[in-house]
Protein backbone atom coordinates (compact mmCIF):
# COMPACT_ATOMS: atom_id res chain seq x y z
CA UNK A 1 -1.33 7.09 15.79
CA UNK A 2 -2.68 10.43 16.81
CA UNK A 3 -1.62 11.86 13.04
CA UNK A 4 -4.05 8.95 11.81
CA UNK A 5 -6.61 9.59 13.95
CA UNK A 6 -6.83 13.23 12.78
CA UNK A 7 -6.94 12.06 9.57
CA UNK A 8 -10.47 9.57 10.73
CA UNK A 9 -11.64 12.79 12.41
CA UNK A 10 -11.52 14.93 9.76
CA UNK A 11 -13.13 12.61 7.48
CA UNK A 12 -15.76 11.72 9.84
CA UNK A 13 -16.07 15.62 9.65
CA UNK A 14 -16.54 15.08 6.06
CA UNK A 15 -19.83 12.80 6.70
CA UNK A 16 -21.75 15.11 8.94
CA UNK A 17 -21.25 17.80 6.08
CA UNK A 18 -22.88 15.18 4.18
CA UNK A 19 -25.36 14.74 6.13
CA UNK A 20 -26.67 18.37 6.85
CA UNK A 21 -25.51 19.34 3.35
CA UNK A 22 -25.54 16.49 1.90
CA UNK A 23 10.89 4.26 11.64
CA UNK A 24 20.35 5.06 16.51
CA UNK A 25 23.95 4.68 17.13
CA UNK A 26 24.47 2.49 20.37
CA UNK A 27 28.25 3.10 21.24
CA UNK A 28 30.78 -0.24 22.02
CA UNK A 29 29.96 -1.08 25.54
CA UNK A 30 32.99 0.42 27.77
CA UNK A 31 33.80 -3.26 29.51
CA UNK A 32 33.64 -5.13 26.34
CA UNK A 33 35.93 -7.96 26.05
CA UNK A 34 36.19 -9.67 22.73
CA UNK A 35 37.87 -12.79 23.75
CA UNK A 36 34.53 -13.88 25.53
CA UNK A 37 32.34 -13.33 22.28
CA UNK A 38 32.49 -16.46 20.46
CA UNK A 39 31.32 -14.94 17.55
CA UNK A 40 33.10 -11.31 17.24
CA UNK A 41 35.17 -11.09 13.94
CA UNK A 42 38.23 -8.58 14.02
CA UNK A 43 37.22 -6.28 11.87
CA UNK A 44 41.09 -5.19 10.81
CA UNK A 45 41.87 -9.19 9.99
CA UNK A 46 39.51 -10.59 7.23
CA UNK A 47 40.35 -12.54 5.01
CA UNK A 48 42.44 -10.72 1.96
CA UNK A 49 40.57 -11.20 -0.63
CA UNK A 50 40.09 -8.15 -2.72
CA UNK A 51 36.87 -6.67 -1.32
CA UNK A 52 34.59 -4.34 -2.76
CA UNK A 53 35.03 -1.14 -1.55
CA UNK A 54 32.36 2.06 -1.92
CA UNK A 55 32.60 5.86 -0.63
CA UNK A 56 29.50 7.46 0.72
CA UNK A 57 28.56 10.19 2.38
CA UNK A 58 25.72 9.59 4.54
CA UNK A 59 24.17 6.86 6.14
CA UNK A 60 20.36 6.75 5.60
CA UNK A 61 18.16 4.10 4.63
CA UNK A 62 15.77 6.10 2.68
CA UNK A 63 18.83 8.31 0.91
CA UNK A 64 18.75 6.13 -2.66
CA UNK A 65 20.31 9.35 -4.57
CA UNK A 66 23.90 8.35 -3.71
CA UNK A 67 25.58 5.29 -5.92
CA UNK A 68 28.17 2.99 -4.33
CA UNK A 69 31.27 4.49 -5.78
CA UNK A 70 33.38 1.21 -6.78
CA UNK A 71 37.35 1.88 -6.90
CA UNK A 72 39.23 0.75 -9.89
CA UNK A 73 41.53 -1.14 -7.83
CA UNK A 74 39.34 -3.80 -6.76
CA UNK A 75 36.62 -5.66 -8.15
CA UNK A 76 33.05 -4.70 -7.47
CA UNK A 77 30.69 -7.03 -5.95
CA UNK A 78 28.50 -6.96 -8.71
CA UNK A 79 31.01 -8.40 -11.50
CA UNK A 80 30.09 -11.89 -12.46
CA UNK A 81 25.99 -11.16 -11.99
CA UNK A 82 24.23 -12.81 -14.95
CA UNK A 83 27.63 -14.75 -16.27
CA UNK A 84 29.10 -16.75 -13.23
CA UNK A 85 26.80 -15.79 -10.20
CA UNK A 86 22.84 -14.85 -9.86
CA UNK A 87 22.07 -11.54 -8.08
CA UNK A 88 19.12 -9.91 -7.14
CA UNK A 89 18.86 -6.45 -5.52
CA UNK A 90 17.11 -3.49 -4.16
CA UNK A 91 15.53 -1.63 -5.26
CA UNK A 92 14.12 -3.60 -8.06
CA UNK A 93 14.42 -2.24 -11.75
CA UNK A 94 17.93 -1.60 -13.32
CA UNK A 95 20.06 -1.22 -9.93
CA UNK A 96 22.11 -4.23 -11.08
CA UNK A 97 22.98 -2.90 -13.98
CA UNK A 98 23.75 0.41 -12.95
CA UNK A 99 25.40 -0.86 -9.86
CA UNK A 100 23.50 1.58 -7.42
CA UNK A 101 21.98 -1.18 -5.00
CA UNK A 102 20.83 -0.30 -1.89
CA UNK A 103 20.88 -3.50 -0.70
CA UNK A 104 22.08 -6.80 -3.01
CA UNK A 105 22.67 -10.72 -2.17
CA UNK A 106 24.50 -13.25 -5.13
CA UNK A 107 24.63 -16.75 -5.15
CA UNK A 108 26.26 -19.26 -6.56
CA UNK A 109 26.67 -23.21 -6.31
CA UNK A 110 30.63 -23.48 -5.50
CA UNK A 111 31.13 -27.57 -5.00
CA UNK A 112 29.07 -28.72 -2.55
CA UNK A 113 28.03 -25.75 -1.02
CA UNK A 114 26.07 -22.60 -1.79
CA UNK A 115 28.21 -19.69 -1.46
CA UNK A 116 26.61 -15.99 -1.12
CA UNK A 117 27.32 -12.69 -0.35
CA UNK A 118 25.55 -9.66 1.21
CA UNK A 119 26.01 -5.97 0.50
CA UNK A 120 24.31 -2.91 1.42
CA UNK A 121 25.57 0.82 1.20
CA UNK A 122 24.86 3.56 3.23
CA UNK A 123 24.41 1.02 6.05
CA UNK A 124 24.68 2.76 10.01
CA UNK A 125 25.76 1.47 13.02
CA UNK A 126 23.68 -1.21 14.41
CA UNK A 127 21.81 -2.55 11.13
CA UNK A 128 21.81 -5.42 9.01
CA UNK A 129 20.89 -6.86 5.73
CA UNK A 130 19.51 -10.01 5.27
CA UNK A 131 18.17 -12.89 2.70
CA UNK A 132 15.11 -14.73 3.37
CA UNK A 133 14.66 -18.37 1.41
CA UNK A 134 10.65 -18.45 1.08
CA UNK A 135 8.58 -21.29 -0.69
CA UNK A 136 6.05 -18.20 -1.44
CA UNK A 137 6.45 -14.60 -1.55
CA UNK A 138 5.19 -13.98 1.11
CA UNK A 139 7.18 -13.63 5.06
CA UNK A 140 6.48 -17.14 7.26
CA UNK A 141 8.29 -20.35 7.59
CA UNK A 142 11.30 -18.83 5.68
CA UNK A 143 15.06 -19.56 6.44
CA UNK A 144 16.92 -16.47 6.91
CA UNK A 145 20.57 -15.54 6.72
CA UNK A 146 21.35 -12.78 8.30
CA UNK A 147 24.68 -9.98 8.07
CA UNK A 148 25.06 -7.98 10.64
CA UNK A 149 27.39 -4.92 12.44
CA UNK A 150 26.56 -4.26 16.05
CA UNK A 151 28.66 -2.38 18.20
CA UNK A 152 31.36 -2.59 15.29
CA UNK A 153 31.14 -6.15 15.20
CA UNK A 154 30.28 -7.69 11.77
CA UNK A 155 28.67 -11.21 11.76
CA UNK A 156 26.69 -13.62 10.08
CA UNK A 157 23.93 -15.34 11.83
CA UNK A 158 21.08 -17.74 10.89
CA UNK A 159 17.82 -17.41 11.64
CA UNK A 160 14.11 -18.03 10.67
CA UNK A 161 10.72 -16.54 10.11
CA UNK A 162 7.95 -17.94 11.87
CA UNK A 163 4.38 -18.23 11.15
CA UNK A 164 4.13 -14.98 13.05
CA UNK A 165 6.23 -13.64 10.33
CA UNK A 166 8.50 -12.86 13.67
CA UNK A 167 12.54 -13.42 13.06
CA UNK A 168 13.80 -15.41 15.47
CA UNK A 169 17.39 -16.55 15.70
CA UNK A 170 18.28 -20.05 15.79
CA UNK A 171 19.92 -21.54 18.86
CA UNK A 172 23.41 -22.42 17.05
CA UNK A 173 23.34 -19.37 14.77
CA UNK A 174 26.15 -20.64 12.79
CA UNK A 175 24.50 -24.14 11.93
CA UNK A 176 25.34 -24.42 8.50
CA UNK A 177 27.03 -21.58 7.65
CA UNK A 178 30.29 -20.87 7.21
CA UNK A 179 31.47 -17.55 7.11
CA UNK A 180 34.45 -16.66 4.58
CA UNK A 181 34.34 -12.54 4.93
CA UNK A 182 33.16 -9.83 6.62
CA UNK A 183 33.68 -6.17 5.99
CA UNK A 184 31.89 -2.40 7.01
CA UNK A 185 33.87 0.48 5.30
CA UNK A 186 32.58 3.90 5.02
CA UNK A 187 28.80 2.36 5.88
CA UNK A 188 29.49 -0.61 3.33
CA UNK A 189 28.52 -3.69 4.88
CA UNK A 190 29.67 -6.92 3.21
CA UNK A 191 29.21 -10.42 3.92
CA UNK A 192 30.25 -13.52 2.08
CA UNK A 193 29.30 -17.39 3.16
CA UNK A 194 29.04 -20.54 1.99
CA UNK A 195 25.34 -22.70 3.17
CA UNK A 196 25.55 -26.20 3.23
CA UNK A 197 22.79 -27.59 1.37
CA UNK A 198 20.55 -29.36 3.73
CA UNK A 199 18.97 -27.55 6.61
CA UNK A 200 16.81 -28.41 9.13
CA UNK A 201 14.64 -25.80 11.21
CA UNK A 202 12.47 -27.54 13.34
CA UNK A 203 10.12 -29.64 11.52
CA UNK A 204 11.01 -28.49 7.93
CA UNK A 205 14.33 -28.80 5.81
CA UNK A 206 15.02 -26.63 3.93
CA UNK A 207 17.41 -27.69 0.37
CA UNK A 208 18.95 -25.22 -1.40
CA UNK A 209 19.01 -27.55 -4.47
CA UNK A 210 15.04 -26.93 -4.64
CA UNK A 211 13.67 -23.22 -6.03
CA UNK A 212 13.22 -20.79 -3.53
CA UNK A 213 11.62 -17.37 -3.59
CA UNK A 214 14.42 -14.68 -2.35
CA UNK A 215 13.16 -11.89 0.57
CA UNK A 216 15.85 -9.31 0.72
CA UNK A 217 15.80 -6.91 3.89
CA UNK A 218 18.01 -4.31 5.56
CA UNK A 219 17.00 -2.42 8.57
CA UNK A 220 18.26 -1.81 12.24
CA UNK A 221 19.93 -4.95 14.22
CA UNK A 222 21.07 -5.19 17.92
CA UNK A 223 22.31 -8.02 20.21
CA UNK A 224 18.86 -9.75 20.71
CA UNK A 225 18.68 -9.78 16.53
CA UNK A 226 17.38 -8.14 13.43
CA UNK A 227 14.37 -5.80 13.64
CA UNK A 228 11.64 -4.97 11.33
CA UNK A 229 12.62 -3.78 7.90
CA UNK A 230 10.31 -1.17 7.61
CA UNK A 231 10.00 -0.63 3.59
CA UNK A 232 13.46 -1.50 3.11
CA UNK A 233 12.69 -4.75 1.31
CA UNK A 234 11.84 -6.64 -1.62
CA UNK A 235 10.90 -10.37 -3.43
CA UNK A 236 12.11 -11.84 -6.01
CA UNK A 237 9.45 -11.88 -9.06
CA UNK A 238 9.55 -15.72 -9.74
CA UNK A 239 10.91 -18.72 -7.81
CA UNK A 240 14.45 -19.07 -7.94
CA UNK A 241 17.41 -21.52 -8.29
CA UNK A 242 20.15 -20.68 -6.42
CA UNK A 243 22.61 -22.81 -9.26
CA UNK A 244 21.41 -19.99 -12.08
CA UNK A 245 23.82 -17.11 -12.87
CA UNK A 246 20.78 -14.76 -13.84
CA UNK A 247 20.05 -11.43 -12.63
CA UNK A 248 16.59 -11.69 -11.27
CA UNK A 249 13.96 -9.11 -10.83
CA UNK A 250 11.98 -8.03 -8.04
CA UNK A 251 7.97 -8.61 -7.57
CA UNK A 252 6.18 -5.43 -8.34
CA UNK A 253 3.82 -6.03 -5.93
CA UNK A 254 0.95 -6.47 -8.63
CA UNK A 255 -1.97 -7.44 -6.25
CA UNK A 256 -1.40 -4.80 -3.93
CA UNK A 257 -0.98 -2.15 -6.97
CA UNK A 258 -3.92 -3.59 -8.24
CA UNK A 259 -5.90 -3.62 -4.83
CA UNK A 260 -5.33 -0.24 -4.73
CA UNK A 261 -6.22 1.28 -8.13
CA UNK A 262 -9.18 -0.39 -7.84
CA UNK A 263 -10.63 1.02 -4.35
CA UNK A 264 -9.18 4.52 -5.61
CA UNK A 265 -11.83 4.11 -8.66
CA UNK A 266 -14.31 2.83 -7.00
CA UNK A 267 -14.56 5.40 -3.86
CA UNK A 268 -12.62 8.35 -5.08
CA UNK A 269 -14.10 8.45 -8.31
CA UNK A 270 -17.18 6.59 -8.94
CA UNK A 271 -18.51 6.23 -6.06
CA UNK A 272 -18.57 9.95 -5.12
CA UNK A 273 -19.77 10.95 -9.00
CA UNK A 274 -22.66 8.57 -8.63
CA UNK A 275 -23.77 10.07 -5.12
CA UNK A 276 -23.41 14.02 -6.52
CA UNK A 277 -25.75 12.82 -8.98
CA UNK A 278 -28.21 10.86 -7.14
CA UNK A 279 -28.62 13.88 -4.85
CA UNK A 280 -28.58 16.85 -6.74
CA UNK A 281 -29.77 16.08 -10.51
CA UNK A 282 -32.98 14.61 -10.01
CA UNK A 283 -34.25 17.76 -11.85
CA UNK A 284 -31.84 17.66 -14.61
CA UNK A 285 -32.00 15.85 -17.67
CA UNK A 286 -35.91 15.51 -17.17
CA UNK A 287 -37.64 14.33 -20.19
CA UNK A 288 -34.87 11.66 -21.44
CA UNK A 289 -34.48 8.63 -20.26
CA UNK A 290 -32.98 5.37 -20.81
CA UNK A 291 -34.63 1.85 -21.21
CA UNK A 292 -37.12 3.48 -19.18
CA UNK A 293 -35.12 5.05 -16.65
CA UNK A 294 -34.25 8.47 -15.58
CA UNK A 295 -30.73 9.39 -17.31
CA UNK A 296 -29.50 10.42 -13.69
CA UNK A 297 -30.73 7.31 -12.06
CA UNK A 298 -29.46 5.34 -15.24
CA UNK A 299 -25.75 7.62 -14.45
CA UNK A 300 -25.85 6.64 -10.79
CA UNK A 301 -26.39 3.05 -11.16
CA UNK A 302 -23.48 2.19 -13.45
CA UNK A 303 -21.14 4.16 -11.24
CA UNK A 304 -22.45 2.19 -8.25
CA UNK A 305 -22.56 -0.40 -9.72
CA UNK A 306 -18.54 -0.32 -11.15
CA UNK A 307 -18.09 0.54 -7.46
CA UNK A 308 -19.62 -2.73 -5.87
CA UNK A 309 -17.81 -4.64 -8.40
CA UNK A 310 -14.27 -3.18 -7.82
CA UNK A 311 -14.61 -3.12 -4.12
CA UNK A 312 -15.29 -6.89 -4.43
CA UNK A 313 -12.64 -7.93 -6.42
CA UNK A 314 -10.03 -5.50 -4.29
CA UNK A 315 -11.39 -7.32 -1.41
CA UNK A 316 -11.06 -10.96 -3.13
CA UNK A 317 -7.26 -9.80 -4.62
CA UNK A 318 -5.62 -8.67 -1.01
CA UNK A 319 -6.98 -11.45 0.45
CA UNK A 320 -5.25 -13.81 -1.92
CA UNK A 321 -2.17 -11.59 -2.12
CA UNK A 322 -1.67 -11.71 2.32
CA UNK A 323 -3.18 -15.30 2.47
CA UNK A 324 -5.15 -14.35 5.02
CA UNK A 325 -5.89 -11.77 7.47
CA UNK A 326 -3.06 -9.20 8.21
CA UNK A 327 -0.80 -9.50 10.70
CA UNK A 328 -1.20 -5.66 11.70
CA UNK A 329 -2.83 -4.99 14.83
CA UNK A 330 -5.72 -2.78 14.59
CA UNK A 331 -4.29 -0.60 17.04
CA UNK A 332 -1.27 -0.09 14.77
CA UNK A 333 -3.25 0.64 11.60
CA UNK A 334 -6.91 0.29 11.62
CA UNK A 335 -7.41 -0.22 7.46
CA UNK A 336 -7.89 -4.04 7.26
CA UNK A 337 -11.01 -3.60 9.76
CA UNK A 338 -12.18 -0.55 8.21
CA UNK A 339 -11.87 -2.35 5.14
CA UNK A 340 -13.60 -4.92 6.12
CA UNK A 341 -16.98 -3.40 7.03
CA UNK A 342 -16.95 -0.77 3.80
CA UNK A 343 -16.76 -3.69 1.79
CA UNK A 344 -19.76 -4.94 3.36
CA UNK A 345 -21.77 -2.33 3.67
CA UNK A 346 -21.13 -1.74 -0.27
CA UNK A 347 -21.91 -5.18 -0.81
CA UNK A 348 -25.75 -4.88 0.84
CA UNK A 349 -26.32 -2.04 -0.92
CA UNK A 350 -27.85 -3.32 -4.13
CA UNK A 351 -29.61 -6.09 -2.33
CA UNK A 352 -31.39 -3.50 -0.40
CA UNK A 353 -32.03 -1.46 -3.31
CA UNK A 354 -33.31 -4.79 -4.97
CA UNK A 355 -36.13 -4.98 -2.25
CA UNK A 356 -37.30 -1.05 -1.76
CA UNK A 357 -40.46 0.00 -1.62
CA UNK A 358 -42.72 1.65 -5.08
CA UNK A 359 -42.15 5.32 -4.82
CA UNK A 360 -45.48 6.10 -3.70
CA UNK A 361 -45.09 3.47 -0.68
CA UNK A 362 -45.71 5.05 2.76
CA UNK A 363 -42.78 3.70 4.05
CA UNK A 364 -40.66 4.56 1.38
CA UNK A 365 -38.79 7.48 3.30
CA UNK A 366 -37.17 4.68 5.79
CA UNK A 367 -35.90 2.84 3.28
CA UNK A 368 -34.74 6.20 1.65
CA UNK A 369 -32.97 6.57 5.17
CA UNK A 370 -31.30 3.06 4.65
CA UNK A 371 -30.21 3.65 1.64
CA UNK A 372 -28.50 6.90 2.15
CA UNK A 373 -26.74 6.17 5.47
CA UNK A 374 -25.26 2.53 4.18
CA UNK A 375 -23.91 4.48 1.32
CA UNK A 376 -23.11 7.23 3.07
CA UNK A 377 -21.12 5.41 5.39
CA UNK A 378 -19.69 3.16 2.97
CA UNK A 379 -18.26 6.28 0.86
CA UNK A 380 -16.51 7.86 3.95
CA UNK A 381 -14.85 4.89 5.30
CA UNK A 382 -13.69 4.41 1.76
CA UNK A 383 -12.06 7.07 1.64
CA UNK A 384 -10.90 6.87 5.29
CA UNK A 385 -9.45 3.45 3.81
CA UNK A 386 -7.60 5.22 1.31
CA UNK A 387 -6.02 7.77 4.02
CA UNK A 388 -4.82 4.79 6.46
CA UNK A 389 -3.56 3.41 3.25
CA UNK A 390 -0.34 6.08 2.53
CA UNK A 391 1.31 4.44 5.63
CA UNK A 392 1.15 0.83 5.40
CA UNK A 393 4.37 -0.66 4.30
CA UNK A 394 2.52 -3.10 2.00
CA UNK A 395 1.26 -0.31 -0.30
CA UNK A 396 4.83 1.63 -0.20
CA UNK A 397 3.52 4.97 -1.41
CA UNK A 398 4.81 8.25 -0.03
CA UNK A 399 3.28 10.47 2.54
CA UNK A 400 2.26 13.25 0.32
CA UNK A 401 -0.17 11.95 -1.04
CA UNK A 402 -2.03 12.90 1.39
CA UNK A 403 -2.06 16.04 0.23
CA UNK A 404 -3.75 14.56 -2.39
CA UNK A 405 -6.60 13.19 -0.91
CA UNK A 406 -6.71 15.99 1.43
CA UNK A 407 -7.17 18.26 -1.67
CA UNK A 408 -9.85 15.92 -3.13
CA UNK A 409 -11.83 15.80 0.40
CA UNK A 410 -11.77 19.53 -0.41
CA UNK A 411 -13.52 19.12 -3.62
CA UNK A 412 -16.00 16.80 -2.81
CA UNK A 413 -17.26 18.71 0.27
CA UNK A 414 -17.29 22.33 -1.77
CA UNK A 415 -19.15 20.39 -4.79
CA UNK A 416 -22.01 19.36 -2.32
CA UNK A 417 -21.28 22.93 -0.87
CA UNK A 418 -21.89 24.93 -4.17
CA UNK A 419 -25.03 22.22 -5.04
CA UNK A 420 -26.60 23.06 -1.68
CA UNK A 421 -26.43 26.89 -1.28
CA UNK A 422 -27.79 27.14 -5.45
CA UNK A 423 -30.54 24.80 -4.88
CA UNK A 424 -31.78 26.38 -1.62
CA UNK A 425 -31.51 29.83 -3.71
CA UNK A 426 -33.20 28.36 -6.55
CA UNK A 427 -35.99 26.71 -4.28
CA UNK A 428 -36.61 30.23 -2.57
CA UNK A 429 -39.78 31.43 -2.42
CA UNK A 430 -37.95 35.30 -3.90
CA UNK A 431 -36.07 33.16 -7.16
CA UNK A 432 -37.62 34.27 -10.21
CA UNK A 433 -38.09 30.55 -11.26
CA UNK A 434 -38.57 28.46 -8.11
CA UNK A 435 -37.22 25.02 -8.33
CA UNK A 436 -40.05 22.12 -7.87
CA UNK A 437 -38.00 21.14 -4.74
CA UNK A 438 -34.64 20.20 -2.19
CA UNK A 439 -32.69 17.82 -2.44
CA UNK A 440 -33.01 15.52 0.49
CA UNK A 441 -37.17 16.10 0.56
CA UNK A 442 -37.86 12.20 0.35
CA UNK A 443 -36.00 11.91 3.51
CA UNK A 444 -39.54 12.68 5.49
CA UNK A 445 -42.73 11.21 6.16
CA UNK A 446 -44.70 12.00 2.25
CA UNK A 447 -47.75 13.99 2.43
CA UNK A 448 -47.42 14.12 -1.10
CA UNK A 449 -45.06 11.39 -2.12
CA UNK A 450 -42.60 12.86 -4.73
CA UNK A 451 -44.33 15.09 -5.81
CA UNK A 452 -40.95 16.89 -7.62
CA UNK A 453 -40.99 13.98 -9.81
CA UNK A 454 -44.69 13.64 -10.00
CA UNK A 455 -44.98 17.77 -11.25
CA UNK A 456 -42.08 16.96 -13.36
CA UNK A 457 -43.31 14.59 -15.40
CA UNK A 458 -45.25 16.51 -17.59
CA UNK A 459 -42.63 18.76 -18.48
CA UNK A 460 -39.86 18.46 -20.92
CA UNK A 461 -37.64 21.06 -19.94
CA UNK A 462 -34.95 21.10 -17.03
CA UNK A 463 -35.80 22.76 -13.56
CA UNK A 464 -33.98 26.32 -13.26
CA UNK A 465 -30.78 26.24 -12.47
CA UNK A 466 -29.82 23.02 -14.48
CA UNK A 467 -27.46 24.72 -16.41
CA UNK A 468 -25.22 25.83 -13.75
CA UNK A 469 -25.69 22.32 -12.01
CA UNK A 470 -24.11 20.61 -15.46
CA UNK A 471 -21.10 23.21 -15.24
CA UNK A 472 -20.64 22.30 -11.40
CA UNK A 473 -20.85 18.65 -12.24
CA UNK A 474 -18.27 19.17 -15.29
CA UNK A 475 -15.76 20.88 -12.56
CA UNK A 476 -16.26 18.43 -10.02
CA UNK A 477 -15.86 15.58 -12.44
CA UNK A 478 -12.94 16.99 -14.12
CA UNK A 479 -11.35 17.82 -10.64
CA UNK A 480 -11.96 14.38 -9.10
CA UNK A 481 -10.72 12.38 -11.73
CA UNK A 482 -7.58 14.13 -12.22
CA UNK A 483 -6.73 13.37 -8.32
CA UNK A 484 -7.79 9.70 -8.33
CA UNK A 485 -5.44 9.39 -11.55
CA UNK A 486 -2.73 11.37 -9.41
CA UNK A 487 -2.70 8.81 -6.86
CA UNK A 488 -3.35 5.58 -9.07
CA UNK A 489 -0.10 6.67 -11.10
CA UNK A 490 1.57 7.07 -7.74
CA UNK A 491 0.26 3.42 -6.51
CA UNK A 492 1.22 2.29 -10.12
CA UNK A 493 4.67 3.32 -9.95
CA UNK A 494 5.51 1.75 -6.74
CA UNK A 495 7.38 0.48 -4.33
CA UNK A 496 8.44 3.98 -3.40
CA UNK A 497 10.99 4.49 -0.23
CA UNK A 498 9.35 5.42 3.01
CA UNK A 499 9.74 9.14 3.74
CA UNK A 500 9.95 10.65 7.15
């Protein structure tokens, strides 16, 4: 928490510049006694069926460099996916195919019963993996199956996500389930089971002969159950029937990719363009306009403009995509709040621009005022947004990219920086060419209401300095875009594994 609140800090850093410048090994217990755990399974006595067997190295979640080395001498877990079993894995894309799952659960209708098995490598002491049958794809109200190794005791358990999107573990965790194998070798956990078809978890059955979506999860387990999976998971990309021998893919998490590209172009990019302009190139471009208007003021409103409109459709999208609020506490991760109010301050914004005062107005400075702190504001909890983003599971994009948007804060606060320290030289009483005025002047009472623009109007050249302003803007352009296109690939080609 106190790594994000440097992060709020430092942004909120970022405004006053603005405004002045414009995720462990528990050993066996030493009195354990397995003939009093009903459910311990002798590790050294399964059932000898030919097993698959892998070699690793290491056991780390987040290690997804090292395949599952299958011996020749026994089948691998993945033969028959696509022909006489379905399987789905993790992480999505060709893992099947080149048999390097990190984590993987097959199914198959054998009889009467729905048989299944669970594999993950590189799997620790004390962890699990685990499939979730969801009627969206989204955790809540899910029946869960779970395989576990805890103290060096494999199992298989059943349990259920609530509403809360909480895993609890039923009361008879073996209702329904029957287990047929259990195996951890060299941090290869295994589990194969057969599910009887009908299921009933409190007020809702659950039929495996219906389509299901499939939530696949590993992460750390103890007595008391399964914990949270951290990034370690994945849904299947279309509803599934657990009778079909296909490989199936994973979601690619298109809302939330899309969510994300589109506050990273409207804050990063266009939002931060259109406020450069609006602040420091009154006095460029004078002479042409547009339909009437001002070319800056014609710049800055479509970039505003494509702001409002892609902050209100990523607002709309993650919405839809959670099905509500988040289930984050603020505490934890304060983005969905943050969000929250950016989005509506950015969604005033017009109307209050709709309703301001003629130029000339005596009050026009307050509404000036308005304007500039609601977008102000707006812009750096944006971008605040965007830093809280990098470590919320849901978005599954890796750490350094803050040093992305560390590196763009940096440009944006020298481009108002460079604009401010020219202009005040250019406005100096000693500069050969003194500019008309400051940026910032119509934030005070008018004696002689805008009068820049006024003594401006009958000329048809640019103010001095106008040239250097267009090469600044160029840079600072240039510079911003190719960050926000940095991290919009980096949200694009998502899920990425959590660092740490």
């Amino acid at each position: 928490m106190s790594c994000r609140l440097v992060k709020v800090l430092f942004l909120l850093a970022v405004f006053q510049i603005h405004r002045c410048t414009g995720y462990g090994y528990t050993d066996v217990p030493k009195n354990y006694n397995p003939a009093g755990d009903p459910y311990y399974v002798n590790m050294q006595t399964t059932t000898p069926r030919p097993k698959p067997i892998a070699s690793t190295s290491q056991h780390s979640f987040t290690d997804t460099t090292h395949v599952a080395k299958v011996s020749s001498q026994f089948p691998s877990v993945y033969d028959g996916c696509g022909q006489r079993k379905g399987c789905f894995g993790f992480p999505g894309g060709v893992c099947i195919e080149e048999k390097s799952c990190s984590a993987l659960v097959t199914y198959a209708l054998n009889g009467q019963h729905y048989e299944f098995e669970l594999w993950a490598i590189n799997a620790p002491a004390n962890s699990f993996v685990a499939v979730g049958l969801s009627e969206d794809h989204s955790m809540g109200d899910d029946s869960v199956t779970e395989c576990t190794v805890v103290n060096n005791r494999i199992n298989a358990f059943m349990s259920h996500n609530d509403n809360t999107k909480t895993n609890v573990r039923l009361k008879d965790p073996r209702n329904g389930l029957n287990v047929m194998e259990t195996t951890y070798t060299d941090g290869n956990l295994y589990c194969r089971f057969q599910r009887q078809k009908l299921l009933a978890i409190g007020q809702k059955m659950f039929d495996l002969s219906q389509m299901y979506y499939l939530l696949l999860a590993r992460g750390p387990a103890s007595d008391e159950g399964i914990s949270y999976h951290d990034r370690q998971k994945t849904v299947s990309a279309r509803l599934v029937k657990l009778s079909e021998t296909t490989a199936v893919g994973a979601n690619k998490g298109t809302l939330v990719k899309l969510h994300g590209t589109f506050m990273v172009t409207a804050w990063m990019l266009a939002a931060s363009c259109g406020i450069l302009l609006a602040r420091y190139y009154k006095l460029t471009w004078v002479g042409q306009q547009f339909m009437g208007k001002d070319l800056w003021f014609v710049y800055h409103r479509i970039l505003l403009v494509i702001t409002w409109t892609l902050t209100v459709i990523a607002f709309i999208i993650i919405f839809v995509e959670l099905g509500g609020w988040t289930s984050i506490p603020v505490t934890t991760n304060p983005h969905a709040v943050i969000g929250v109010i950016t989005t509506v301050l950015a969604f005033i914004q017009p109307f209050m621009a709709y309703f301001r005062p003629h130029p000339n107005g005596r009050r026009r400075y307050i509404f000036n005022w308005a304007h500039w702190l609601v977008g102000k504001s707006a812009h750096t909890l944006g971008i605040v947004c965007i830093f809280l983003a990098v470590d919320l599971d849901k978005a599954a994009i890796p750490y350094w990219v803050t040093w992305l948007l560390v590196t763009y804060t940096v440009i944006h606060v020298l481009g108002h920086l460079i604009l401010t320290v020219a202009q005040y030289c250019h406005h100096a009483p000693w500069s050969q060419k003194p500019t008309a005025g400051m940026a910032m002047r119509d934030m005070f009472p008018p004696r002689e209401s805008y009068q820049d623009s006024a003594a401006l109007a009958t000329r048809k050249t640019d103010d001095h300095g106008s040239a250097f302003r267009r090469i600044v803007l160029f840079i600072y352009v240039l510079l911003v875009a190719i960050f926000s296109i940095a991290v919009i690939a980096t949200i694009a080609n998502g899920p990425w594994e959590k660092q740490t």
